[in-house]
Protein backbone atom coordinates (compact mmCIF):
# COMPACT_ATOMS: atom_id res chain seq x y z
CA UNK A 1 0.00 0.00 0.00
CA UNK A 2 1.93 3.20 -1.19
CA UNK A 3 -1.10 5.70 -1.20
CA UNK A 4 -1.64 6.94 2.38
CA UNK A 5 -4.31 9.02 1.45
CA UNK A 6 -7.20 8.74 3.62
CA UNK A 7 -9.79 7.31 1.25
CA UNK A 8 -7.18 4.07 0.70
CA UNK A 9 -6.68 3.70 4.28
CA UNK A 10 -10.82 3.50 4.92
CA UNK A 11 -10.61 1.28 1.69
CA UNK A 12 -8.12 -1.52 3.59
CA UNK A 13 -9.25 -0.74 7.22
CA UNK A 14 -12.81 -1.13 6.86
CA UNK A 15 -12.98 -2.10 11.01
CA UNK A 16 -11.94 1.58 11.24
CA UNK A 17 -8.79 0.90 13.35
CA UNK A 18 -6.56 3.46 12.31
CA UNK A 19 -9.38 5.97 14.93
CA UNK A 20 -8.20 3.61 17.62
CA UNK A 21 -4.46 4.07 16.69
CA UNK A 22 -5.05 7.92 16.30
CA UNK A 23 -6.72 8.17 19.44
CA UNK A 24 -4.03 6.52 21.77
CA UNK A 25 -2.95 9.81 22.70
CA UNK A 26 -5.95 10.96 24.22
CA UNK A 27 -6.33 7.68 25.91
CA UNK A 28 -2.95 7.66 27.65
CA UNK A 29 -3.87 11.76 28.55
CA UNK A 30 -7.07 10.17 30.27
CA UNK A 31 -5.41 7.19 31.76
CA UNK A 32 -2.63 9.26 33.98
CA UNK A 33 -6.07 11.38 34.68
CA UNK A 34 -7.73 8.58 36.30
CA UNK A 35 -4.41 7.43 38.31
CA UNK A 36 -3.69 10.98 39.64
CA UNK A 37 -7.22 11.23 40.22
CA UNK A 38 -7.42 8.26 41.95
CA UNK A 39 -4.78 8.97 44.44
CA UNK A 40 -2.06 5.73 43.35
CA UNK A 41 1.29 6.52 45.12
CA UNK A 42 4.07 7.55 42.90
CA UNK A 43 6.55 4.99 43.36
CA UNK A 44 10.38 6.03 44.22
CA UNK A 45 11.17 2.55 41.96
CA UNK A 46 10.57 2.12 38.32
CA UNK A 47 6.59 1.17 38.42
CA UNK A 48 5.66 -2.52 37.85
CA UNK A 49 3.07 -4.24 35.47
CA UNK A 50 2.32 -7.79 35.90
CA UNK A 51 0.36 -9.36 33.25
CA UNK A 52 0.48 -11.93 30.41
CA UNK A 53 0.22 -11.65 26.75
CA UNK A 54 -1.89 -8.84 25.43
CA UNK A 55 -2.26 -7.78 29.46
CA UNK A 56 1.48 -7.81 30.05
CA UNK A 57 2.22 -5.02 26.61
CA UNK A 58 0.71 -1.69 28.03
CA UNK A 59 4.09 -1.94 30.31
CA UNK A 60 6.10 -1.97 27.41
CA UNK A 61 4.12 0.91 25.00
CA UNK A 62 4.07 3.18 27.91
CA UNK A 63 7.63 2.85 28.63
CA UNK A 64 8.26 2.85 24.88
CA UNK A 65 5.71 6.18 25.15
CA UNK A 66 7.05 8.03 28.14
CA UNK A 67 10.87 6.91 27.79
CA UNK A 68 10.19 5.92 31.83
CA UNK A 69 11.45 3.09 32.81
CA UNK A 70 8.64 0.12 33.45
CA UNK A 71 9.47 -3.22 34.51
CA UNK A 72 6.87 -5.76 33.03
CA UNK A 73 7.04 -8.84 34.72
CA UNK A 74 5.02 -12.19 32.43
CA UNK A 75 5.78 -14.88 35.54
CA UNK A 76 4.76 -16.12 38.47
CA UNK A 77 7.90 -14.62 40.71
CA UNK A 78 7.04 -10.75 41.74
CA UNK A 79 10.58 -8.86 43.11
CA UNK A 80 8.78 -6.02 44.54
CA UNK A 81 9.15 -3.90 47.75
CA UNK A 82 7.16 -1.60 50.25
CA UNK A 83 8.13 1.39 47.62
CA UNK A 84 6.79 -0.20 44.41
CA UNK A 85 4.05 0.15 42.73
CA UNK A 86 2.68 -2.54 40.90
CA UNK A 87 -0.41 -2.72 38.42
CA UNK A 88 -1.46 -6.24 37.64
CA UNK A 89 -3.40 -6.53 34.05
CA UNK A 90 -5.36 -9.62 33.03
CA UNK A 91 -8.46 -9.11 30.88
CA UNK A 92 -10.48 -12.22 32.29
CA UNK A 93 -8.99 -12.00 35.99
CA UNK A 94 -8.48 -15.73 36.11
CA UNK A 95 -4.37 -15.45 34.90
CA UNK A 96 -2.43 -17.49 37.24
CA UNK A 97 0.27 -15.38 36.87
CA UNK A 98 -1.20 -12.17 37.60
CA UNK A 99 -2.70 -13.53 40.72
CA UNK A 100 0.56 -15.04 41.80
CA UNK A 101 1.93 -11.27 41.78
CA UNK A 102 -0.88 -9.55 42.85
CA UNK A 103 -0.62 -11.66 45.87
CA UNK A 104 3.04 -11.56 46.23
CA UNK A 105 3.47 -7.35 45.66
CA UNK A 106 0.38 -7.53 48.76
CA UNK A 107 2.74 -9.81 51.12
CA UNK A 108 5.55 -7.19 50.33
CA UNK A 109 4.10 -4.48 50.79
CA UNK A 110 3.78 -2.96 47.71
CA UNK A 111 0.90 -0.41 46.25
CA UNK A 112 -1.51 -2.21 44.27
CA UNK A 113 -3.98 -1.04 41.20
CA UNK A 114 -5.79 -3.83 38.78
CA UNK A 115 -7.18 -3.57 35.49
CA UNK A 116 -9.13 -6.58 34.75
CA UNK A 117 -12.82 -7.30 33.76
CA UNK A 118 -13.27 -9.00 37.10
CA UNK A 119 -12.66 -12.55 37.99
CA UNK A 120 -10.36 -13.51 40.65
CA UNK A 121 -8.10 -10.46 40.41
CA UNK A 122 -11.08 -8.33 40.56
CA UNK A 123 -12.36 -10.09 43.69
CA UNK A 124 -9.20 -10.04 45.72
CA UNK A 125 -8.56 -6.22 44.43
CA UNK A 126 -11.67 -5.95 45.93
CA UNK A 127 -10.90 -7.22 48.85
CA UNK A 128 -7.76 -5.30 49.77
């Protein structure tokens, strides 16, 4: 596809994707929004994301986005501390792996936030 014009990009994105894509900025404006407005700690560590798969890669575009560093851990085994803040991501809320951290940044200490759909995660976030 040379032409970029935006007739042939409607023409070969028909699911209109390219408004998601153009619109990330505004979502990542609203999502440190929310967090401010929600009070989450600012961690004197590099902030954590614990998540799998498609859950696991807003780590890695908003490090990528921000030029922050961002751990993003895809296991079972958390390293966190009392000064970390760590944001577990699973879509269903039934990832193993999530849970595993969510419970292990709780035993250490660390600040917690979720994004999930509910499930487990949302129950124990719940919870706390």
């Amino acid at each position: 596809m040379s032409d970029l014009s935006r007739a042939a990009i409607d023409a070969a994105d028909p699911g209109k994707m390219i408004d998601d894509v153009l619109a990330q900025p505004d979502q990542l404006a609203d999502a440190v929004w929310r967090a401010e407005s929600a009070g989450f700690p600012r961690s004197t560590s590099e902030p954590i994301v614990a998540g799998m798969g498609g859950s696991a890669i807003g780590g890695n575009l908003a490090a990528a986005i921000t030029g922050r560093a961002i751990r993003t851990v895809r296991d079972y085994d958390l390293d966190a501390g009392p000064d970390d803040l760590v944001l577990c991501a699973s879509y269903s809320g039934d990832t193993e792996e999530t849970l595993a951290c969510f419970e292990s940044a709780g035993a250490a200490g660390a600040a917690r936030a979720v994004v999930t759909t509910g499930g487990e995660l949302g129950e124990a976030a719940r919870a706390a």
